[in-house]
PDB file of N, CA and C in Angstrom:
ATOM      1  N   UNK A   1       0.829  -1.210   0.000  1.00  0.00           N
ATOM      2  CA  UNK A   1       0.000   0.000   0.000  1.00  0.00           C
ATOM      3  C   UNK A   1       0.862   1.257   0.000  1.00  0.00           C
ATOM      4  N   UNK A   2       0.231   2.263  -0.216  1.00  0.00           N
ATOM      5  CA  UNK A   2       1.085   3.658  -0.605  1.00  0.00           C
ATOM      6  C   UNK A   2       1.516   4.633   1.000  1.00  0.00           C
ATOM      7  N   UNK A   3       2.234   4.900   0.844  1.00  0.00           N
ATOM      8  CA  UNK A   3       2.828   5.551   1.969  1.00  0.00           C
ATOM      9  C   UNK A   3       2.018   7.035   2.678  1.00  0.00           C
ATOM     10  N   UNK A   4       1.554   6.592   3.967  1.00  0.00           N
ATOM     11  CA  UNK A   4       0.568   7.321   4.673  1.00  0.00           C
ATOM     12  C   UNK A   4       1.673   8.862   5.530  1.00  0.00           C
ATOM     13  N   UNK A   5       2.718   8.402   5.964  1.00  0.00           N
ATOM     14  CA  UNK A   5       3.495   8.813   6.720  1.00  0.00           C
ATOM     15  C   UNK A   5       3.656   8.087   7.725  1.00  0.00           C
ATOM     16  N   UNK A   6       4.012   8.461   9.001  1.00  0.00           N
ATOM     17  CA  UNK A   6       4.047   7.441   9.891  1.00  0.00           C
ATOM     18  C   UNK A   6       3.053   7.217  11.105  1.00  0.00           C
ATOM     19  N   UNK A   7       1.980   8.090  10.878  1.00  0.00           N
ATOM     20  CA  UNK A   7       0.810   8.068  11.672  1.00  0.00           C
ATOM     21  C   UNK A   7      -0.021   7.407  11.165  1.00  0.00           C
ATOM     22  N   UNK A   8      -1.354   6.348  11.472  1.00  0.00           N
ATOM     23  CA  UNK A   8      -2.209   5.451  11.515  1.00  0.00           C
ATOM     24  C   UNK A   8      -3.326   6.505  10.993  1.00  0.00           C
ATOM     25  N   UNK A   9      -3.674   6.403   9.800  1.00  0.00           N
ATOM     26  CA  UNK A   9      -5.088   7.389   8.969  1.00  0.00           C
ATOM     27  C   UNK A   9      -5.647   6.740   9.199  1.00  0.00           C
ATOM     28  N   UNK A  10      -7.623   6.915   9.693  1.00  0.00           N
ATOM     29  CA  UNK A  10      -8.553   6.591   8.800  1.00  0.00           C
ATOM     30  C   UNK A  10      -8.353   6.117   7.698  1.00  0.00           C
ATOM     31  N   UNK A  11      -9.282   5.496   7.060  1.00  0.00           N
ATOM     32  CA  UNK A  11      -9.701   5.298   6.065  1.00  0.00           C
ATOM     33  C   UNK A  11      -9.799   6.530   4.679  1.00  0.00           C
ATOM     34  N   UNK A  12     -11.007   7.359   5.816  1.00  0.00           N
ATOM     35  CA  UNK A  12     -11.513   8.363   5.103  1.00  0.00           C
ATOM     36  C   UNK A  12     -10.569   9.191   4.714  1.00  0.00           C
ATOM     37  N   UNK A  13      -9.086   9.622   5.763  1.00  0.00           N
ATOM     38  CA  UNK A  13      -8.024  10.321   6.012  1.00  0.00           C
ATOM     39  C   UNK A  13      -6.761   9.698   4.824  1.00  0.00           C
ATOM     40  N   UNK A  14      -6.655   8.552   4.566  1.00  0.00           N
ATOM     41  CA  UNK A  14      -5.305   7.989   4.244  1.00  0.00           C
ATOM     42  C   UNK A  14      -5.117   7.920   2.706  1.00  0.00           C
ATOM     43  N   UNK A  15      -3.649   8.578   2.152  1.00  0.00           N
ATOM     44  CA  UNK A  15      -3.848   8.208   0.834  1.00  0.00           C
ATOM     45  C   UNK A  15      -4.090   6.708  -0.136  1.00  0.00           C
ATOM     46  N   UNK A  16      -3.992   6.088   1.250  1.00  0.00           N
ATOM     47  CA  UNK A  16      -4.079   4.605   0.567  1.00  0.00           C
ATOM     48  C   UNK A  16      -5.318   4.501  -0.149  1.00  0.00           C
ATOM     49  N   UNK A  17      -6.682   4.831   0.255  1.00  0.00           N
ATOM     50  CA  UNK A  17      -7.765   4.926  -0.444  1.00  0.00           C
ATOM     51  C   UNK A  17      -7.969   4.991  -1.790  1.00  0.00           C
ATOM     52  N   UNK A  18      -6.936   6.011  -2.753  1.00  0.00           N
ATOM     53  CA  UNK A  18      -7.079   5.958  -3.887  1.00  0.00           C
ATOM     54  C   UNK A  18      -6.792   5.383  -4.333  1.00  0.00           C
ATOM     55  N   UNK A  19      -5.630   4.633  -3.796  1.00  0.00           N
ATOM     56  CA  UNK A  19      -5.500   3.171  -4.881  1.00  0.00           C
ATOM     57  C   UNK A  19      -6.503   2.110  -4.966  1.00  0.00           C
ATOM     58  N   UNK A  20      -7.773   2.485  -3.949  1.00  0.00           N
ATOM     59  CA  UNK A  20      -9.154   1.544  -4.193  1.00  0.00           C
ATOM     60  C   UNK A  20      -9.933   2.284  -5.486  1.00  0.00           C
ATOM     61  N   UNK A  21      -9.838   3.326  -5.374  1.00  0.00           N
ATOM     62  CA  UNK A  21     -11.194   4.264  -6.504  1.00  0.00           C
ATOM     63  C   UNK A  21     -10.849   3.612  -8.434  1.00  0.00           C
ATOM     64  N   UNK A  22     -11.723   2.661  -8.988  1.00  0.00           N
ATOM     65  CA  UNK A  22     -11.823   2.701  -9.738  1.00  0.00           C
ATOM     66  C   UNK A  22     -11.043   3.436 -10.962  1.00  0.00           C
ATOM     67  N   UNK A  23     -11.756   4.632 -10.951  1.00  0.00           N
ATOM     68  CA  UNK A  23     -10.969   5.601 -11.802  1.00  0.00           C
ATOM     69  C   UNK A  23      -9.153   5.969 -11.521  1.00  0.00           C
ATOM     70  N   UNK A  24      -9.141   5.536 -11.014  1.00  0.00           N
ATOM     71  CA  UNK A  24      -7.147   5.930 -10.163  1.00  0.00           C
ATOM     72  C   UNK A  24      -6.369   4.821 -10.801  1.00  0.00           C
ATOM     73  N   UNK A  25      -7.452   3.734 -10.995  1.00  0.00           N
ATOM     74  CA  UNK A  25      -6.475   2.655 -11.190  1.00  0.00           C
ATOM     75  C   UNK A  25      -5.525   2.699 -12.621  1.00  0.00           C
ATOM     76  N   UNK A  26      -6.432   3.552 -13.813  1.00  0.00           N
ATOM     77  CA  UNK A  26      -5.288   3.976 -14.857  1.00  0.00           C
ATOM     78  C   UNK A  26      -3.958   4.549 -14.492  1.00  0.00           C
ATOM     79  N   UNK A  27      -4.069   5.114 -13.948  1.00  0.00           N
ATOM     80  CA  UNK A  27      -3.100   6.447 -13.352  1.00  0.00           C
ATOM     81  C   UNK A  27      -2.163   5.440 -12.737  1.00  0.00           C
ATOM     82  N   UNK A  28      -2.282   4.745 -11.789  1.00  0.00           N
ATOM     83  CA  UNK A  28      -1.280   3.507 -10.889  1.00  0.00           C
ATOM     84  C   UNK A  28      -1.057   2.747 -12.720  1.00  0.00           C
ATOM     85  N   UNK A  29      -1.668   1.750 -12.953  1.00  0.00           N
ATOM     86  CA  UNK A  29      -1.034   1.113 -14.251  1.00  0.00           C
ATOM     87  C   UNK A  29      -0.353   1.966 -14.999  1.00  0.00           C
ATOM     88  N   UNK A  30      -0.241   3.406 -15.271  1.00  0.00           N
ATOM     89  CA  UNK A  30       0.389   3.879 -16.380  1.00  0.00           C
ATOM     90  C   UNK A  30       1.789   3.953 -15.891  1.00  0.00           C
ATOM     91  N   UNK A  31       2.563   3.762 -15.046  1.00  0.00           N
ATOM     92  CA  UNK A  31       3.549   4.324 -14.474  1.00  0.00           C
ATOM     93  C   UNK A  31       4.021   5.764 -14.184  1.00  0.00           C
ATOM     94  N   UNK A  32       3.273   6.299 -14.550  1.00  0.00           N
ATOM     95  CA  UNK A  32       3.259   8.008 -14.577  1.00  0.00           C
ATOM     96  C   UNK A  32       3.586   8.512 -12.941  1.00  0.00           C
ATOM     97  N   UNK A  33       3.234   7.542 -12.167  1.00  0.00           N
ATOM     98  CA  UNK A  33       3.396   8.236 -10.497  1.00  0.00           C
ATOM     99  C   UNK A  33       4.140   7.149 -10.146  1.00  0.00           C
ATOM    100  N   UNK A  34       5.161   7.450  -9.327  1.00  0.00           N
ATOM    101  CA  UNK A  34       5.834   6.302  -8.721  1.00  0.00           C
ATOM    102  C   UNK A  34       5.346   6.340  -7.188  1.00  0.00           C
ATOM    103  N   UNK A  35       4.937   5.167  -6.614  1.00  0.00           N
ATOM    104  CA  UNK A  35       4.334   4.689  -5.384  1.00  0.00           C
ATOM    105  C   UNK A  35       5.503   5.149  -4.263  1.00  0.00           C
ATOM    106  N   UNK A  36       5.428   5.786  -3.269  1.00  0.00           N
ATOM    107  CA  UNK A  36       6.152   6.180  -2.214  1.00  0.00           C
ATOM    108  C   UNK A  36       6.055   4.963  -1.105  1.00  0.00           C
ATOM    109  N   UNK A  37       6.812   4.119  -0.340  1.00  0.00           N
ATOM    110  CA  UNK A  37       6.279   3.572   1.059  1.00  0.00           C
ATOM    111  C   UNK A  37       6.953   3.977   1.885  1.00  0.00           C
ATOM    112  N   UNK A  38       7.943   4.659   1.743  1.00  0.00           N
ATOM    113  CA  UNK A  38       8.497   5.545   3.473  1.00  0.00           C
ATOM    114  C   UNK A  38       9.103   7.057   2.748  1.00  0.00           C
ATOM    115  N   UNK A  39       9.676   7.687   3.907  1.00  0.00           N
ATOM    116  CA  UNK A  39       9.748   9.072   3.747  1.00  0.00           C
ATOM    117  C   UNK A  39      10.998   9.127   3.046  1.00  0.00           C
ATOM    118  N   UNK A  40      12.044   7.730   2.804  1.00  0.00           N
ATOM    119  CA  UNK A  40      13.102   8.108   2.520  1.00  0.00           C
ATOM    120  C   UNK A  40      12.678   7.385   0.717  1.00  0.00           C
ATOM    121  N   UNK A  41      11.898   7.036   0.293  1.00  0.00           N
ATOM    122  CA  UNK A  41      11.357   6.733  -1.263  1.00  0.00           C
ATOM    123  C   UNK A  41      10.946   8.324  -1.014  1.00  0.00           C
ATOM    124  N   UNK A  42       9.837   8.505  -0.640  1.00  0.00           N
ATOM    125  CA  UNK A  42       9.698  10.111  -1.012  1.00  0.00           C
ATOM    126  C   UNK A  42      10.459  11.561  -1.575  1.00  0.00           C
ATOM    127  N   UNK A  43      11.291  11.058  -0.630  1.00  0.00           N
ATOM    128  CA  UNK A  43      12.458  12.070  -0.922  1.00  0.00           C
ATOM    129  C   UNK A  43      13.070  11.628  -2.158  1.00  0.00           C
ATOM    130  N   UNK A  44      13.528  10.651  -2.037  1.00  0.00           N
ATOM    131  CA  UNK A  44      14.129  10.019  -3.668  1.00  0.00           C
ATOM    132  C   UNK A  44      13.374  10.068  -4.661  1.00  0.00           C
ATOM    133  N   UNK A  45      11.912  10.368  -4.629  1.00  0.00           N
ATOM    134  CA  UNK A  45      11.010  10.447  -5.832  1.00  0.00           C
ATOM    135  C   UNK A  45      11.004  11.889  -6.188  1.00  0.00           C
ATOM    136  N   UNK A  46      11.232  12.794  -4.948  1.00  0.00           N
ATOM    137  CA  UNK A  46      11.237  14.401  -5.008  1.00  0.00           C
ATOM    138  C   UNK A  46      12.434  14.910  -6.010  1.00  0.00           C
ATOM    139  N   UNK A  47      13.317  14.413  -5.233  1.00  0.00           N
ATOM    140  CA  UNK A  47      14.652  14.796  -5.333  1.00  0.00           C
ATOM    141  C   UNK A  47      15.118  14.265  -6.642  1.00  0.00           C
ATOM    142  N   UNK A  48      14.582  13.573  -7.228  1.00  0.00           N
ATOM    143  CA  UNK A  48      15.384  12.593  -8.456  1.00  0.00           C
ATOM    144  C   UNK A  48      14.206  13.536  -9.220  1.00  0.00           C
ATOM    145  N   UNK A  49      13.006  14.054  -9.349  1.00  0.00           N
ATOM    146  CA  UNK A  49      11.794  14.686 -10.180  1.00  0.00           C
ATOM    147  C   UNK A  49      12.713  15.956 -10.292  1.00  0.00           C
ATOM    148  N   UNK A  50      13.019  16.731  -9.102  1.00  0.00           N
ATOM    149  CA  UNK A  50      13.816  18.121  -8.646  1.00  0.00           C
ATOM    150  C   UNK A  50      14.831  18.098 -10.189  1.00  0.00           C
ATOM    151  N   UNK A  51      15.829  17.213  -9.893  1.00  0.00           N
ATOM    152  CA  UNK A  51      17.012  17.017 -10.763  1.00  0.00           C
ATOM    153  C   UNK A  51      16.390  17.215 -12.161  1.00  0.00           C
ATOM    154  N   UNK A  52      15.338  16.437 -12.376  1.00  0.00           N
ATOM    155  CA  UNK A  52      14.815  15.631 -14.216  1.00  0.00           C
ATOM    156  C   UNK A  52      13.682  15.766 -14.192  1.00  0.00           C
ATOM    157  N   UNK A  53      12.883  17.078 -14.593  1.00  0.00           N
ATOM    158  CA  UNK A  53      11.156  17.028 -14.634  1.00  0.00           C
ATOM    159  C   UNK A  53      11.092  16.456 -15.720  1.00  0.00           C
ATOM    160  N   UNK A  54      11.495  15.904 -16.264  1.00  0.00           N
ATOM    161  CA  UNK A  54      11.183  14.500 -17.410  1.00  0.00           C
ATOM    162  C   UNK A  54      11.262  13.619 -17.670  1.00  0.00           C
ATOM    163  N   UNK A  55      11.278  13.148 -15.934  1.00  0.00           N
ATOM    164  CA  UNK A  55      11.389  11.616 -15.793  1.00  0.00           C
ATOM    165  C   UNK A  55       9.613  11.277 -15.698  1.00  0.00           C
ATOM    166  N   UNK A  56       9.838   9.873 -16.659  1.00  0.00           N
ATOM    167  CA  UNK A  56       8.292   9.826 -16.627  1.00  0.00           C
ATOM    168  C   UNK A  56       7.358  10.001 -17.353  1.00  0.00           C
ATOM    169  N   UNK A  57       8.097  11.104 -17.934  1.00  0.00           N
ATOM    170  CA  UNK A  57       7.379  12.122 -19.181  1.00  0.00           C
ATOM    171  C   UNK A  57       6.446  11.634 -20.483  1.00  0.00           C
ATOM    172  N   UNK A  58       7.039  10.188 -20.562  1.00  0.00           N
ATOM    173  CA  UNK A  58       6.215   9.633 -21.491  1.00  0.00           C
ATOM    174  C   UNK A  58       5.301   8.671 -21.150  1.00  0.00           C
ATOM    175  N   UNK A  59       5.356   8.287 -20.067  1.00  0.00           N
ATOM    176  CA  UNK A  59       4.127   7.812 -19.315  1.00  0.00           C
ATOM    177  C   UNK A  59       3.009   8.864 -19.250  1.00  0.00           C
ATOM    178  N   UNK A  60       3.393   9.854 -18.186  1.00  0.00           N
ATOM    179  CA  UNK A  60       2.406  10.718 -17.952  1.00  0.00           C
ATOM    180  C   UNK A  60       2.066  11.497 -19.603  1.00  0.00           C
ATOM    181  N   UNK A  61       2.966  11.796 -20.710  1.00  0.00           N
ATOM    182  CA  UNK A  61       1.871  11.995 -21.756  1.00  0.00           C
ATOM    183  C   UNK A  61       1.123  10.817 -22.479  1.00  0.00           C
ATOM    184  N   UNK A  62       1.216   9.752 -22.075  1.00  0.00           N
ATOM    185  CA  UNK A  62       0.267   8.660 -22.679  1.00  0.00           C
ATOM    186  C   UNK A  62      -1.059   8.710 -22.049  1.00  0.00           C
ATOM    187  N   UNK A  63      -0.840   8.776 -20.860  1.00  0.00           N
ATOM    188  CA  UNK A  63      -1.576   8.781 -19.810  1.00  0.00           C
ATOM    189  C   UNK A  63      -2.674   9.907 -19.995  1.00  0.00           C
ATOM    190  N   UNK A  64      -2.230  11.186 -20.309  1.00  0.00           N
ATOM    191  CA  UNK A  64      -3.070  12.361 -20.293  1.00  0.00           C
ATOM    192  C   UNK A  64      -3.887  11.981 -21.631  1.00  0.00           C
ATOM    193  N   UNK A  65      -2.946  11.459 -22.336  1.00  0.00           N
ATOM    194  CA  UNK A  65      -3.973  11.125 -23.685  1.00  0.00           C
ATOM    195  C   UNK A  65      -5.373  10.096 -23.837  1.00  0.00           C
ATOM    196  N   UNK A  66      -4.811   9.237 -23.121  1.00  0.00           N
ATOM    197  CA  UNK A  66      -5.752   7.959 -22.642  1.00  0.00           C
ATOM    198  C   UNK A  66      -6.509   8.908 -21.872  1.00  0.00           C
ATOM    199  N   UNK A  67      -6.383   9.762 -21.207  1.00  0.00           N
ATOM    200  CA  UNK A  67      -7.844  10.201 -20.177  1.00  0.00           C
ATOM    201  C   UNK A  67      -8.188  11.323 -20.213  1.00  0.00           C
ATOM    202  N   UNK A  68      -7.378  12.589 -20.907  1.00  0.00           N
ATOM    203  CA  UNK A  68      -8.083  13.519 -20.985  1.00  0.00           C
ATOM    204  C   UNK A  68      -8.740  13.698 -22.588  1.00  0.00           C
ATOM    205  N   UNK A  69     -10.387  14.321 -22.652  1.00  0.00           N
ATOM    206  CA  UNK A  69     -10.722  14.626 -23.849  1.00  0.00           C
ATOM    207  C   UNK A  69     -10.030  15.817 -24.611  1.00  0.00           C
ATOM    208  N   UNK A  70      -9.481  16.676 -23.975  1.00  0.00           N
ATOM    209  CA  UNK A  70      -8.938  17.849 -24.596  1.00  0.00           C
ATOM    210  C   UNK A  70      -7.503  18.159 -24.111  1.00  0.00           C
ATOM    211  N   UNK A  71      -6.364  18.711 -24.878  1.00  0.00           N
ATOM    212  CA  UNK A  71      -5.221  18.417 -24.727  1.00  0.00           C
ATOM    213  C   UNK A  71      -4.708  20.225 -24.832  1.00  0.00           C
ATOM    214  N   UNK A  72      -5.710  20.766 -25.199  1.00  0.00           N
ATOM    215  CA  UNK A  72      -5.684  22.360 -25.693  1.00  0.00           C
ATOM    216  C   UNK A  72      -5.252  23.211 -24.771  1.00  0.00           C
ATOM    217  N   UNK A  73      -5.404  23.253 -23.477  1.00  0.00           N
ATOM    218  CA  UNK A  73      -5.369  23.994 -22.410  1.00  0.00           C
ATOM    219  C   UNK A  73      -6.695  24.774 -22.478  1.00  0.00           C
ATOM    220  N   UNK A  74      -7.678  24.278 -22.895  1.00  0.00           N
ATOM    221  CA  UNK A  74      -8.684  25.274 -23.137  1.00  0.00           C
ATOM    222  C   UNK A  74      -9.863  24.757 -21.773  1.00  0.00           C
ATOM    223  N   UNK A  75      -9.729  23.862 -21.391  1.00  0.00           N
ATOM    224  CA  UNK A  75     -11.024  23.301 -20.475  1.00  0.00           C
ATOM    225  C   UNK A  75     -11.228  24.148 -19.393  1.00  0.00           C
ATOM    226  N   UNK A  76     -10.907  24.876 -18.618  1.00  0.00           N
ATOM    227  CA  UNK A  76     -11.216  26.077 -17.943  1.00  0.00           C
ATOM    228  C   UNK A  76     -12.020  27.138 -19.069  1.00  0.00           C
ATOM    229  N   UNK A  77     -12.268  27.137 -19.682  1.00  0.00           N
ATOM    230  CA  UNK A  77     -12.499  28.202 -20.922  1.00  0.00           C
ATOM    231  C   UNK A  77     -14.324  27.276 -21.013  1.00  0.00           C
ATOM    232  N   UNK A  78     -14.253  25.857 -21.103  1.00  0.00           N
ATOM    233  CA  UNK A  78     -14.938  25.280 -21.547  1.00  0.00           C
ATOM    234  C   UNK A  78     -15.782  25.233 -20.344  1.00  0.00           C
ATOM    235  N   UNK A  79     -15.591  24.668 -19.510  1.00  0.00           N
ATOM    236  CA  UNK A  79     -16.149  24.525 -17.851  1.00  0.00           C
ATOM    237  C   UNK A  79     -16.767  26.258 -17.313  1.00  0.00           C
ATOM    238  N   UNK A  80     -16.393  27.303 -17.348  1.00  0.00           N
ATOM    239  CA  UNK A  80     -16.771  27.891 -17.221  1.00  0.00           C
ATOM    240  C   UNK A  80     -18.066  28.843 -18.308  1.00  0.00           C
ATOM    241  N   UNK A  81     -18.134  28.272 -19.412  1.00  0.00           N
ATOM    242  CA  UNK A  81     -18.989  28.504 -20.677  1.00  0.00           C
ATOM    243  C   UNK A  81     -20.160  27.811 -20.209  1.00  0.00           C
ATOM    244  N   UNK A  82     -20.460  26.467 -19.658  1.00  0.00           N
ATOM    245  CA  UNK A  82     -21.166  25.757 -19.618  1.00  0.00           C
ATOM    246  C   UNK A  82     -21.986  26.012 -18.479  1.00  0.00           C
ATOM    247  N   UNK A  83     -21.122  26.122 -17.310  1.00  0.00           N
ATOM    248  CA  UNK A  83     -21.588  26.929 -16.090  1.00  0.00           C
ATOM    249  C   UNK A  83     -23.058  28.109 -16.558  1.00  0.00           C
ATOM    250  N   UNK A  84     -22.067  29.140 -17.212  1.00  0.00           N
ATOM    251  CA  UNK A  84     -22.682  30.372 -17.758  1.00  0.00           C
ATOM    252  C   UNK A  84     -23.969  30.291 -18.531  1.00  0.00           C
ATOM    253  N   UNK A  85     -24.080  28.832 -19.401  1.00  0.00           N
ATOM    254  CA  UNK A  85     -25.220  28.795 -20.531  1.00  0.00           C
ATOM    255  C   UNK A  85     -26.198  28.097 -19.196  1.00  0.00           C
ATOM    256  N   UNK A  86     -26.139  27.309 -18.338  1.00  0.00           N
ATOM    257  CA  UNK A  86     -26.853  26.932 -16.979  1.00  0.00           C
ATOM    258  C   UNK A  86     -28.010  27.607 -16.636  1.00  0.00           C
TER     259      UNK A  86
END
């Protein structure tokens, strides 16, 4: 399971939860996020991202493709249009 910190969450509280939600489970299969289980993976996931914001990079753009409908930067533009015609 994914790394809470070192205090005992809830359920409702703990990031472990999302690795139950249906929809998350693309996101875990794509490799796009690497799973943390203690503070010293954390740091190494920070710190190694810090160094290379393009580690990954082609996961997470497969990933955005597989799940987002629009790639434009426009969906704030769109979401708020729709609101408005409401």
């Amino acid at each position: 399971p994914a790394f809470d910190g070192y205090k005992r969450r809830p359920a409702y509280r703990s990031i472990k939860r999302f690795e139950e939600f249906e929809h998350f489970q693309d996101v875990l299969k794509s490799g796009a996020l690497p799973r943390a289980y203690s503070f010293k993976q954390l740091d190494e996931f920070i710190g190694n991202y810090m160094k290379d914001q393009n580690i990954f990079a082609d996961s997470r753009r497969i990933l955005r493709e597989r799940s987002c409908s629009f790639l434009d930067g426009l969906s704030s533009e769109r979401i708020l249009s729709e609101i408005k015609n409401v």
